[in-house]
PDB file of N, CA and C in Angstrom:
ATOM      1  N   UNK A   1      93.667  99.362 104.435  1.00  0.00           N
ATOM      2  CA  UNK A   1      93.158 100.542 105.075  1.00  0.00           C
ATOM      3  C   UNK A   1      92.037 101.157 104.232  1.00  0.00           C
ATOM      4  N   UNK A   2      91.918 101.216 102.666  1.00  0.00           N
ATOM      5  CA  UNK A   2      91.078 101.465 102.016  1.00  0.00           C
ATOM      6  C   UNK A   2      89.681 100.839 102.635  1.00  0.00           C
ATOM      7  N   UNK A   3      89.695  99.496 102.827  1.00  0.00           N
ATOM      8  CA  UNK A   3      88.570  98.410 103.055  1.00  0.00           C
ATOM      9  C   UNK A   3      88.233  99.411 103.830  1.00  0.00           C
ATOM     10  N   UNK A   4      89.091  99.126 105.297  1.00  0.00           N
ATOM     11  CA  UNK A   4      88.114  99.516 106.588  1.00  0.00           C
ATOM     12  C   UNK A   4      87.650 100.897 106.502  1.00  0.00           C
ATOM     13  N   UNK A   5      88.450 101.705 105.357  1.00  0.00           N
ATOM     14  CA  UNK A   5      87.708 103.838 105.620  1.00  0.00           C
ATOM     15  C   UNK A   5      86.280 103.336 104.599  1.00  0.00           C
ATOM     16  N   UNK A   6      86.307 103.010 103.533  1.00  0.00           N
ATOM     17  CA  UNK A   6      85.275 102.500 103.001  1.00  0.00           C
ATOM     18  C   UNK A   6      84.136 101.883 104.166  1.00  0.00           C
ATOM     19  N   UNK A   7      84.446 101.263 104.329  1.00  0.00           N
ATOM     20  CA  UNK A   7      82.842 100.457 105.419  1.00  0.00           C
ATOM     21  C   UNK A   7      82.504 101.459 106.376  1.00  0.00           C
ATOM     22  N   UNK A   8      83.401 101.974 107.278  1.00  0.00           N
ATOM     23  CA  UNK A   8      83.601 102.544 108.515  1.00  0.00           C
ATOM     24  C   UNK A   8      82.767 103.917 107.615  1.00  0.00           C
ATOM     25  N   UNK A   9      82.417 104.338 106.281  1.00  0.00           N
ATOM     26  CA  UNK A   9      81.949 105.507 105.939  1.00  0.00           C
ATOM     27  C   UNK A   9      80.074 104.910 105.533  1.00  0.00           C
ATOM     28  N   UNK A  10      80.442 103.531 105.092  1.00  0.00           N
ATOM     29  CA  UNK A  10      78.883 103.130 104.044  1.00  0.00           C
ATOM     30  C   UNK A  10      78.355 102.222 105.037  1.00  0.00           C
ATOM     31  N   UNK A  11      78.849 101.672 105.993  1.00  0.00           N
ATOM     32  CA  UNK A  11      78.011 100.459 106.767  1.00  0.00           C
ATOM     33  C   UNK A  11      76.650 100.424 106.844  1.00  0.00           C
ATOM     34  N   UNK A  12      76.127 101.759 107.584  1.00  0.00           N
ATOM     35  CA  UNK A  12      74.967 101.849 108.299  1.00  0.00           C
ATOM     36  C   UNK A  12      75.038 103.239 108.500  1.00  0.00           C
ATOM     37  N   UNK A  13      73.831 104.129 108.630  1.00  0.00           N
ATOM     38  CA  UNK A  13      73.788 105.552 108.603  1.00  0.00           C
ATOM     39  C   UNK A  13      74.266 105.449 110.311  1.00  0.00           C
ATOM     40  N   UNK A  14      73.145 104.861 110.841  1.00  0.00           N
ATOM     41  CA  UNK A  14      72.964 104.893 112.303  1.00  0.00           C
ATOM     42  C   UNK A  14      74.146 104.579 113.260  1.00  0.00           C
ATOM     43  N   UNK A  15      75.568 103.968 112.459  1.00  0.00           N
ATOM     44  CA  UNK A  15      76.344 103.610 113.151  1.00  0.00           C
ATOM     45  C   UNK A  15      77.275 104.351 112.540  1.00  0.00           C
ATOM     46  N   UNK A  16      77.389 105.324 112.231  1.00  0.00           N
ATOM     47  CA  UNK A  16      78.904 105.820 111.455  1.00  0.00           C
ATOM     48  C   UNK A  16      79.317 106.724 112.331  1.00  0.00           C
ATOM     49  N   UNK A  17      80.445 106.048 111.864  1.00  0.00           N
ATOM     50  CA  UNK A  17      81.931 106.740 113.088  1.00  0.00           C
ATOM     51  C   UNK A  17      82.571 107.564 112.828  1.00  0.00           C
ATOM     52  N   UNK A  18      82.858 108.761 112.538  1.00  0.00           N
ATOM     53  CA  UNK A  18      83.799 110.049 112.464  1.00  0.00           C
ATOM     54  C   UNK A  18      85.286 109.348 112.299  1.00  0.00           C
ATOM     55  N   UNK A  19      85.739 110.001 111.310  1.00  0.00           N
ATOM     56  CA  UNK A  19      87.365 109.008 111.358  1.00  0.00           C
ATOM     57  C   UNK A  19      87.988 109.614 110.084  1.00  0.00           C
ATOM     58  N   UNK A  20      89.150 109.744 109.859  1.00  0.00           N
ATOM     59  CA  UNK A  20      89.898 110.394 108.766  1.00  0.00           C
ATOM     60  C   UNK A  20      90.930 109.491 108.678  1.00  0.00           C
ATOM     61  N   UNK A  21      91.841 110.067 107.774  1.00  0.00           N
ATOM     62  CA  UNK A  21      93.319 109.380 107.275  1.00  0.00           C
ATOM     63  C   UNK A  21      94.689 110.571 107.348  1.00  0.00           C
ATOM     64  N   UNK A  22      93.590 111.712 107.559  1.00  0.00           N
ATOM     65  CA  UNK A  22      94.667 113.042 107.788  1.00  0.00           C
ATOM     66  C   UNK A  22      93.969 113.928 108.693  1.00  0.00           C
ATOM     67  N   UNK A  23      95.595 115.015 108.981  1.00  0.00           N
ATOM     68  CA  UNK A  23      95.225 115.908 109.520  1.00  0.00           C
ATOM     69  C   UNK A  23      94.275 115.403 111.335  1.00  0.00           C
ATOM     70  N   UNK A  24      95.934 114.864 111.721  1.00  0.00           N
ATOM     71  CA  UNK A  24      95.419 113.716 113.264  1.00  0.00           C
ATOM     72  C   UNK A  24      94.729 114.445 113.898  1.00  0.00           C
ATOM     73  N   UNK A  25      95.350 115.585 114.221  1.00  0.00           N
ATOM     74  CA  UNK A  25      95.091 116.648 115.527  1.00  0.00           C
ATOM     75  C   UNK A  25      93.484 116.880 115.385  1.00  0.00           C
ATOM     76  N   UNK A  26      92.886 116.321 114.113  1.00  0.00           N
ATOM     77  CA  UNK A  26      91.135 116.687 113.803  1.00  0.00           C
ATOM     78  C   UNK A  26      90.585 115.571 114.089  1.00  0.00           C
ATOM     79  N   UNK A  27      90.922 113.994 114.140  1.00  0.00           N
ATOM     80  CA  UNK A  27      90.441 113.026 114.591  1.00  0.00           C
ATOM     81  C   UNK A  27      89.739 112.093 115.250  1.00  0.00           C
ATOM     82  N   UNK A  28      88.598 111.879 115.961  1.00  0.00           N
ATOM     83  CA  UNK A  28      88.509 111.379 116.522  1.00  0.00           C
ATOM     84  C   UNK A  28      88.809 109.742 116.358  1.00  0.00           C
ATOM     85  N   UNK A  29      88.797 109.469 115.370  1.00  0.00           N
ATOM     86  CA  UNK A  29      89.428 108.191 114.823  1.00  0.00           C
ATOM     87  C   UNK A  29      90.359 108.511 113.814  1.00  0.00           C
ATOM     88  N   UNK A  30      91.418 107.879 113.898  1.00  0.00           N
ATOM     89  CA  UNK A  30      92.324 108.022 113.052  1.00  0.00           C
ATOM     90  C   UNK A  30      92.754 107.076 112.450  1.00  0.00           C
ATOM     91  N   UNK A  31      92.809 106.784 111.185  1.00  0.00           N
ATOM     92  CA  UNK A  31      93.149 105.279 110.295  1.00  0.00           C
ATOM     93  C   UNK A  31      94.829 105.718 110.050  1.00  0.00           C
ATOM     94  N   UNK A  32      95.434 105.009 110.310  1.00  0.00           N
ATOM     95  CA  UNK A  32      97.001 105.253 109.761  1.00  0.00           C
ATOM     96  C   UNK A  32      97.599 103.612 109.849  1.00  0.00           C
ATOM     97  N   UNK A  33      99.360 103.917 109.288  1.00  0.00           N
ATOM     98  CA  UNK A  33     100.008 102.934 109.249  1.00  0.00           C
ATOM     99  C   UNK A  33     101.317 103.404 110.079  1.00  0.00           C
ATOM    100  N   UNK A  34     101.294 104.397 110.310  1.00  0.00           N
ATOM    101  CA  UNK A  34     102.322 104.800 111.161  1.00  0.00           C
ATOM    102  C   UNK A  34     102.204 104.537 112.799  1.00  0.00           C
ATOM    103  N   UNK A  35     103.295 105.272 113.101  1.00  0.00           N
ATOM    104  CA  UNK A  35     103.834 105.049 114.198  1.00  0.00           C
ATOM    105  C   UNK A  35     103.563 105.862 115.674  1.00  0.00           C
ATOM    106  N   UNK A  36     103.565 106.335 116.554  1.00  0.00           N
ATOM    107  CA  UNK A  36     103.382 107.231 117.594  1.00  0.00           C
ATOM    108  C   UNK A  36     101.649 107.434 117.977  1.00  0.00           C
ATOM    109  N   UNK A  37     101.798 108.300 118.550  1.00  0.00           N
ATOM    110  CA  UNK A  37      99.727 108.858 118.738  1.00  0.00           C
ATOM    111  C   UNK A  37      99.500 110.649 118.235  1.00  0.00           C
ATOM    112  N   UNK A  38      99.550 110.458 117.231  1.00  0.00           N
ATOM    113  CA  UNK A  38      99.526 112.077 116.658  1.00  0.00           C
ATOM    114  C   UNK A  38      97.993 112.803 117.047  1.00  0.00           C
ATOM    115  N   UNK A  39      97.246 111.899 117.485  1.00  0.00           N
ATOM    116  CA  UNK A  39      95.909 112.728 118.003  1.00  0.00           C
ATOM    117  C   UNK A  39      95.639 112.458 119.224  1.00  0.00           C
ATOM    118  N   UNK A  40      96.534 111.942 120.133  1.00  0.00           N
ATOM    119  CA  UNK A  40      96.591 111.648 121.696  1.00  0.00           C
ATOM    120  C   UNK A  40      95.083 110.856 121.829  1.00  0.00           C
ATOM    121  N   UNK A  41      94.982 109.414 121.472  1.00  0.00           N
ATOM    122  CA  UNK A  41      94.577 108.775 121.077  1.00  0.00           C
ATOM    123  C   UNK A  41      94.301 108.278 122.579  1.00  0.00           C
ATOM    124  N   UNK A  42      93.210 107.316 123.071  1.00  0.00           N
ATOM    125  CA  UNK A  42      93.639 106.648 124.894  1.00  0.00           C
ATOM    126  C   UNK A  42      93.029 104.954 124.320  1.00  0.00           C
ATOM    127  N   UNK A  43      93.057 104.412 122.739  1.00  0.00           N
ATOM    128  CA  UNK A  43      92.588 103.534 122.563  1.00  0.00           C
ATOM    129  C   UNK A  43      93.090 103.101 121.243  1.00  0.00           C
ATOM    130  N   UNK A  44      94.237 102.279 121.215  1.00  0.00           N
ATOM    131  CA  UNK A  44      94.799 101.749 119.841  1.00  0.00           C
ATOM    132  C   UNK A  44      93.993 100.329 119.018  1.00  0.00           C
ATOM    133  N   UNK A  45      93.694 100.287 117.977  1.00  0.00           N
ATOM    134  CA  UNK A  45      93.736  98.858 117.798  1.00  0.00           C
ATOM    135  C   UNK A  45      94.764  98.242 116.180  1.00  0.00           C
ATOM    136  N   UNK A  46      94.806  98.041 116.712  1.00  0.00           N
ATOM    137  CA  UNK A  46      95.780  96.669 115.773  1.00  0.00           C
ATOM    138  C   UNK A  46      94.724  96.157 114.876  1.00  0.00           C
ATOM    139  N   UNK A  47      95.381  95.901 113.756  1.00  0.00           N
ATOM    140  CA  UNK A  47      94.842  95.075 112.595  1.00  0.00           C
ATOM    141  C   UNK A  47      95.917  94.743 111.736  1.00  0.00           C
ATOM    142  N   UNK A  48      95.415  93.665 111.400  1.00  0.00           N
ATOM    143  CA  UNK A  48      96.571  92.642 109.852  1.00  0.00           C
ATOM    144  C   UNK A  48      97.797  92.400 110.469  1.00  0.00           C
ATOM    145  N   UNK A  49      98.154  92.035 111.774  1.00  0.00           N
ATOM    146  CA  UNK A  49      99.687  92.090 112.119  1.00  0.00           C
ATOM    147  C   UNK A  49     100.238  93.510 111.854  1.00  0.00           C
ATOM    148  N   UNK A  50      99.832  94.570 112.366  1.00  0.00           N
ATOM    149  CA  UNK A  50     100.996  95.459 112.653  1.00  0.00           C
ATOM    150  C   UNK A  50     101.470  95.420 114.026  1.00  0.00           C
ATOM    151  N   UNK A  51     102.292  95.763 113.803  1.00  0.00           N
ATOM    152  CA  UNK A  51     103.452  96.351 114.950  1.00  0.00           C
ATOM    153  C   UNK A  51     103.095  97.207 116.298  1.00  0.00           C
ATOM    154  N   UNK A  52     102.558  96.851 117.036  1.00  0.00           N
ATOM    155  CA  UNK A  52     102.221  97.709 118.307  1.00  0.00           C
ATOM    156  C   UNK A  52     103.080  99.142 118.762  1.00  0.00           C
ATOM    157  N   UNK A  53     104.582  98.714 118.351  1.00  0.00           N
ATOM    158  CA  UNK A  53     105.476  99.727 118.880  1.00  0.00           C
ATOM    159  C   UNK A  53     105.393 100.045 120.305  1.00  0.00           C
ATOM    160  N   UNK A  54     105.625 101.708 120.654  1.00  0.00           N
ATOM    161  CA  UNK A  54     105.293 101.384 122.731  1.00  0.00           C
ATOM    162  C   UNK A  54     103.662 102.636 122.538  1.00  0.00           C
ATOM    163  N   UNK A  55     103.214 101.078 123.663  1.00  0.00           N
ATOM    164  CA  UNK A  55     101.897 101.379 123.612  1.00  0.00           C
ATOM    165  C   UNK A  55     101.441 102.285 124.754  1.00  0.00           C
ATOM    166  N   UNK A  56     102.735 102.846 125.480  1.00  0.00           N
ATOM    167  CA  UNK A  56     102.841 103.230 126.812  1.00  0.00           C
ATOM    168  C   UNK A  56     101.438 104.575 126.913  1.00  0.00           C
ATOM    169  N   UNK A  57     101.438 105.458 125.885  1.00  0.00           N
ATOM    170  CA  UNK A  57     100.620 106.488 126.256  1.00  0.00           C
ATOM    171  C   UNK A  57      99.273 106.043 125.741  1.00  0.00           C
ATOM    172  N   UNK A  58      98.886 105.016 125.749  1.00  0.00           N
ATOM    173  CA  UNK A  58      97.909 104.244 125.579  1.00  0.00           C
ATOM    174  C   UNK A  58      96.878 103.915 126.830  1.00  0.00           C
ATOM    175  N   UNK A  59      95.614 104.029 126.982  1.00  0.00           N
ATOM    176  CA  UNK A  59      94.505 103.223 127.903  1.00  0.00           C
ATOM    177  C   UNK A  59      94.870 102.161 128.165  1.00  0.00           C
ATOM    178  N   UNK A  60      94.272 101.542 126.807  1.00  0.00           N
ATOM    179  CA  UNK A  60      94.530 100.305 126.133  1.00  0.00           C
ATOM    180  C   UNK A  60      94.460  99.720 124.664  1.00  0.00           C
ATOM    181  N   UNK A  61      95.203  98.560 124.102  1.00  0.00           N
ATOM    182  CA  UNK A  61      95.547  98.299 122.883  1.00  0.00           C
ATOM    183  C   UNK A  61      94.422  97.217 122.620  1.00  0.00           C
ATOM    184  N   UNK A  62      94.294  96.876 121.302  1.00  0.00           N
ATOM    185  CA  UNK A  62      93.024  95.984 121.222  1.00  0.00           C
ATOM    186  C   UNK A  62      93.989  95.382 119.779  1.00  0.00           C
ATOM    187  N   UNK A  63      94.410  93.835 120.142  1.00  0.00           N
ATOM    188  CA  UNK A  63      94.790  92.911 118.596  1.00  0.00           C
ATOM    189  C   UNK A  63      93.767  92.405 118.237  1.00  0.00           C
ATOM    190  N   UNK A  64      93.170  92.588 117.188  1.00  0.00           N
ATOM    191  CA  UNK A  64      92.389  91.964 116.037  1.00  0.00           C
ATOM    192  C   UNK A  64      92.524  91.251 115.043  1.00  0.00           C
ATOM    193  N   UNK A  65      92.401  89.827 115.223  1.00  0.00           N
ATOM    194  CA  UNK A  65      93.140  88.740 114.371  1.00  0.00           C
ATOM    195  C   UNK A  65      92.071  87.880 114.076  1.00  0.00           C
ATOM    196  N   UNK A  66      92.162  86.929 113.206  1.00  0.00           N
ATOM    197  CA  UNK A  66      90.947  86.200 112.748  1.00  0.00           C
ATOM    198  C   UNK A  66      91.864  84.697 112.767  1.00  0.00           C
ATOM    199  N   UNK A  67      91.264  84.191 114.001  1.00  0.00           N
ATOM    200  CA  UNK A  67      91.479  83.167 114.867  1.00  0.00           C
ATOM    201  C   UNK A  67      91.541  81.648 114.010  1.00  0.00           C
ATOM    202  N   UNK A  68      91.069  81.963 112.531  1.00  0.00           N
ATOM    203  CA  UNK A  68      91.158  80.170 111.360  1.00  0.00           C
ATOM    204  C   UNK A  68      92.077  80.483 110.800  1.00  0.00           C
ATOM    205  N   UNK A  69      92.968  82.075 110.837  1.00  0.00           N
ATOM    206  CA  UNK A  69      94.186  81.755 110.317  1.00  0.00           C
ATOM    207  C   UNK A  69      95.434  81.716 111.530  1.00  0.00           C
ATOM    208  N   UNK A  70      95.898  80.145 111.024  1.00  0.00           N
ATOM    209  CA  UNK A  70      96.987  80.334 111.582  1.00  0.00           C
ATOM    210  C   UNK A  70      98.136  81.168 111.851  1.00  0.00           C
ATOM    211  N   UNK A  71      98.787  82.175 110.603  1.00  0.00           N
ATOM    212  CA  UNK A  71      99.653  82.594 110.917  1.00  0.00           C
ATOM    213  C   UNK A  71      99.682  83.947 111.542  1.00  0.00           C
ATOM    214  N   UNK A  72      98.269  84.302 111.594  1.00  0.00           N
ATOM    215  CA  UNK A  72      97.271  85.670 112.472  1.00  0.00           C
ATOM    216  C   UNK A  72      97.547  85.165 114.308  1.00  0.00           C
ATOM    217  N   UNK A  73      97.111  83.668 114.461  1.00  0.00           N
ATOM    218  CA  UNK A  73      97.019  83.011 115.581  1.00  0.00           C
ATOM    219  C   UNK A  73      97.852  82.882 116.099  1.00  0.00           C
ATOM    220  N   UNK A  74      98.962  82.714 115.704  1.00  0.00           N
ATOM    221  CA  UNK A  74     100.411  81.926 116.166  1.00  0.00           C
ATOM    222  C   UNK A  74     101.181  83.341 116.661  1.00  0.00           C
ATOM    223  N   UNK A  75     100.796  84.719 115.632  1.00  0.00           N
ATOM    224  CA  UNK A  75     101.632  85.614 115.948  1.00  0.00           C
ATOM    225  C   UNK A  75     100.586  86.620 117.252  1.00  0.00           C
ATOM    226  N   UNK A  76      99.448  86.616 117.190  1.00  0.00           N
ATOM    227  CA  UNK A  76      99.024  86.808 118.180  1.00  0.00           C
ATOM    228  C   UNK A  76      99.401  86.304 119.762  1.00  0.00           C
ATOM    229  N   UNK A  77      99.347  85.085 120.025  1.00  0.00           N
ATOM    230  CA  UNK A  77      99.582  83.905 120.526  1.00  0.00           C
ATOM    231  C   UNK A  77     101.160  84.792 121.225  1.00  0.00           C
ATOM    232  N   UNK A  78     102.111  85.011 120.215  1.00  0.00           N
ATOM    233  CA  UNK A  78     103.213  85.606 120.514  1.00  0.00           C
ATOM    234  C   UNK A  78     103.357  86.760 121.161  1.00  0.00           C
ATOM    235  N   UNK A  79     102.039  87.753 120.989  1.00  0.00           N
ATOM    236  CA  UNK A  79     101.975  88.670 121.628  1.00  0.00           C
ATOM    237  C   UNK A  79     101.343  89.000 122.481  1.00  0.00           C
ATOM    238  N   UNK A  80     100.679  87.520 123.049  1.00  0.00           N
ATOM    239  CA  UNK A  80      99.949  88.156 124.331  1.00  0.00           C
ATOM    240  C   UNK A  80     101.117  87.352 125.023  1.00  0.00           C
ATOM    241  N   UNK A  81     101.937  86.783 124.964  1.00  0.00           N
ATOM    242  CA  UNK A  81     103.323  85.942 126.120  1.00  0.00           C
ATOM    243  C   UNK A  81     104.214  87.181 126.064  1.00  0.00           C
ATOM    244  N   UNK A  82     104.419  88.167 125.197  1.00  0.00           N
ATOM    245  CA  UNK A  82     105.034  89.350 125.544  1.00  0.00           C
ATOM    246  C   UNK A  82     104.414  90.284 126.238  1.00  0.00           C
ATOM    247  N   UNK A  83     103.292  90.682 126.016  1.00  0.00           N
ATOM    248  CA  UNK A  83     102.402  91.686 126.750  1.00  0.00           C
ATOM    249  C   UNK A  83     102.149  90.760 128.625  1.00  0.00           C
ATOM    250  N   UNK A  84     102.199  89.899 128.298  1.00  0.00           N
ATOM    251  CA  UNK A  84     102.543  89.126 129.895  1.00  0.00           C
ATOM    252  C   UNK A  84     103.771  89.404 130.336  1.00  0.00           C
ATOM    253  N   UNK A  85     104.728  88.732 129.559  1.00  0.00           N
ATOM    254  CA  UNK A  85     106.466  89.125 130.334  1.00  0.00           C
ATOM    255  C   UNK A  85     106.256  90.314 130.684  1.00  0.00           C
ATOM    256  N   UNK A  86     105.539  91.383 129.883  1.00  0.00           N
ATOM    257  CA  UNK A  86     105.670  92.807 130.354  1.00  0.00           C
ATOM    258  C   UNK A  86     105.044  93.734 131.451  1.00  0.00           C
ATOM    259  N   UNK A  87     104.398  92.810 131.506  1.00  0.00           N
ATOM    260  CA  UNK A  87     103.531  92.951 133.239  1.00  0.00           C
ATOM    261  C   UNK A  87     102.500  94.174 132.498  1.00  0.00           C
ATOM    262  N   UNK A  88     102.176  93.461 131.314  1.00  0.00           N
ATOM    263  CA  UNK A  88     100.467  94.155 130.508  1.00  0.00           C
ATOM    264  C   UNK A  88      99.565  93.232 131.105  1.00  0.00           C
ATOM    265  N   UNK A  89      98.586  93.606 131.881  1.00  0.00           N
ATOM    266  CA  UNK A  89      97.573  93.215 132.032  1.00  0.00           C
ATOM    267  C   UNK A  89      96.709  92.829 130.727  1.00  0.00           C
ATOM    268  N   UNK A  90      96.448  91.531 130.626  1.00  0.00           N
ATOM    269  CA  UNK A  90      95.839  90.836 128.935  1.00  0.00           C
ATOM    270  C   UNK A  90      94.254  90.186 129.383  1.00  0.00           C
ATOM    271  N   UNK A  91      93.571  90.485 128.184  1.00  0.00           N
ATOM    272  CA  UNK A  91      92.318  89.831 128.277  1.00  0.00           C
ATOM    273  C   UNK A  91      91.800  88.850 126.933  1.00  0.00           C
ATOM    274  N   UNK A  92      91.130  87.719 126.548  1.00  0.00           N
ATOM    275  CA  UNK A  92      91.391  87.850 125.511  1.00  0.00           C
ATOM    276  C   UNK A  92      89.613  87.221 125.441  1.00  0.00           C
ATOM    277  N   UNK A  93      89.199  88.180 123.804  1.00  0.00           N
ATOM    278  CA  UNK A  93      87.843  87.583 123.674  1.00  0.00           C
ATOM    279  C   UNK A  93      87.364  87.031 123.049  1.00  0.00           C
ATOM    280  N   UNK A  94      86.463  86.188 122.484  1.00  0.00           N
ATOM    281  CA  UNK A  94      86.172  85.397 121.679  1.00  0.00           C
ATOM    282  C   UNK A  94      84.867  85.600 121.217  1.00  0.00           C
ATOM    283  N   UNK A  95      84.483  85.851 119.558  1.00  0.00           N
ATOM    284  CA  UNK A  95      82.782  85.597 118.957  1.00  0.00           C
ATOM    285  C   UNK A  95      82.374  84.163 119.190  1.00  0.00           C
ATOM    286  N   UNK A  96      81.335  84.043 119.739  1.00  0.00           N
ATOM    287  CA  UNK A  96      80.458  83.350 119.871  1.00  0.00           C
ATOM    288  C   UNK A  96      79.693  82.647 118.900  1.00  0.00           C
ATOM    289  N   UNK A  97      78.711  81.402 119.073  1.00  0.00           N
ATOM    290  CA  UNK A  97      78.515  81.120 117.684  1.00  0.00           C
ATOM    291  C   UNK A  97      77.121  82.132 117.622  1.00  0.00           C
ATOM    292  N   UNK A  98      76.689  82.910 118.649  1.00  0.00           N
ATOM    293  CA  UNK A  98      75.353  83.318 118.045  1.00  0.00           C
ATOM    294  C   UNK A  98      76.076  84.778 117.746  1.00  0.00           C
ATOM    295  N   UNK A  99      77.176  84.878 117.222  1.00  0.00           N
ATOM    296  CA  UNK A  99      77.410  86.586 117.521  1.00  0.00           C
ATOM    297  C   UNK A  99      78.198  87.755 118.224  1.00  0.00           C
ATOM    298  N   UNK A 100      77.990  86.892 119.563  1.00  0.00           N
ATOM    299  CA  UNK A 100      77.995  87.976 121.229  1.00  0.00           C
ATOM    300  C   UNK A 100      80.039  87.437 120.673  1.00  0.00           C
ATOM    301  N   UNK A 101      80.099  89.095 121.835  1.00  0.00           N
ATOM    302  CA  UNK A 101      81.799  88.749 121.938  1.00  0.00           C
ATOM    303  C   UNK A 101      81.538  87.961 123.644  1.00  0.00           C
ATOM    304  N   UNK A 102      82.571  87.112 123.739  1.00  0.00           N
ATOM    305  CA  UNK A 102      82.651  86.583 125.333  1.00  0.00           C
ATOM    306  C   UNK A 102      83.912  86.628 125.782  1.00  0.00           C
ATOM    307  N   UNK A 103      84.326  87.274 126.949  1.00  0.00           N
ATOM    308  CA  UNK A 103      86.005  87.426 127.233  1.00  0.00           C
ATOM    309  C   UNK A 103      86.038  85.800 128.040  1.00  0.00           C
ATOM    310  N   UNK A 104      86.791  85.560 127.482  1.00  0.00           N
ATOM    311  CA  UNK A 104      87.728  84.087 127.877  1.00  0.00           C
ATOM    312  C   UNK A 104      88.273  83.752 129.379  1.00  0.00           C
ATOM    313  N   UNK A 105      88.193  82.875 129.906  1.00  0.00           N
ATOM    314  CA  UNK A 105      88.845  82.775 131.422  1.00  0.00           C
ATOM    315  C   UNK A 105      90.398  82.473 131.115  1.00  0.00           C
TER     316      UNK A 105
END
């Protein structure tokens, strides 16, 4: 979580995103490891294998996995056959080699 508040602050002037680690209710992005939507959030994303928990007061959830590791893949893999049993509507997308994201058929 250090990594991503670090970049998400130095990347690029032109692209920086408003985002904290406290004090949710001020948030528009919120970096945490916990649990629930303490800033009534309408857009989760996942990183490193965490735990989705219920994504119910959610838009939508976004898993972010890096597709040459297997054990990122396999557990992903696992969670879009649950987000199916669950009658979640799933999309899934893929980088390109020039870059572009492309959603998958």
């Amino acid at each position: 979580m250090d990594a991503l508040d670090a970049v998400l602050w130095t990347y690029r002037d032109e692209s920086f995103l408003p985002h904290g680690r406290d004090k949710p209710e001020r948030q528009p992005v919120l970096l945490t490891s916990q649990g629930g939507n303490p800033n009534r959030a309408q857009v989760l994303f996942l990183i490193d294998g965490a735990e989705p928990g219920d994504i119910g007061g959610y838009e939508r959830a976004c898993l972010v996995f890096d597709g040459r590791d297997q054990v990122a893949l396999e557990l992903a893999r696992r969670r879009w056959k649950d987000a199916k049993e669950a009658g979640i509507i799933a999309s899934y997308w893929r980088e390109s080699a020039d870059g572009k994201w492309e959603k998958q058929a």
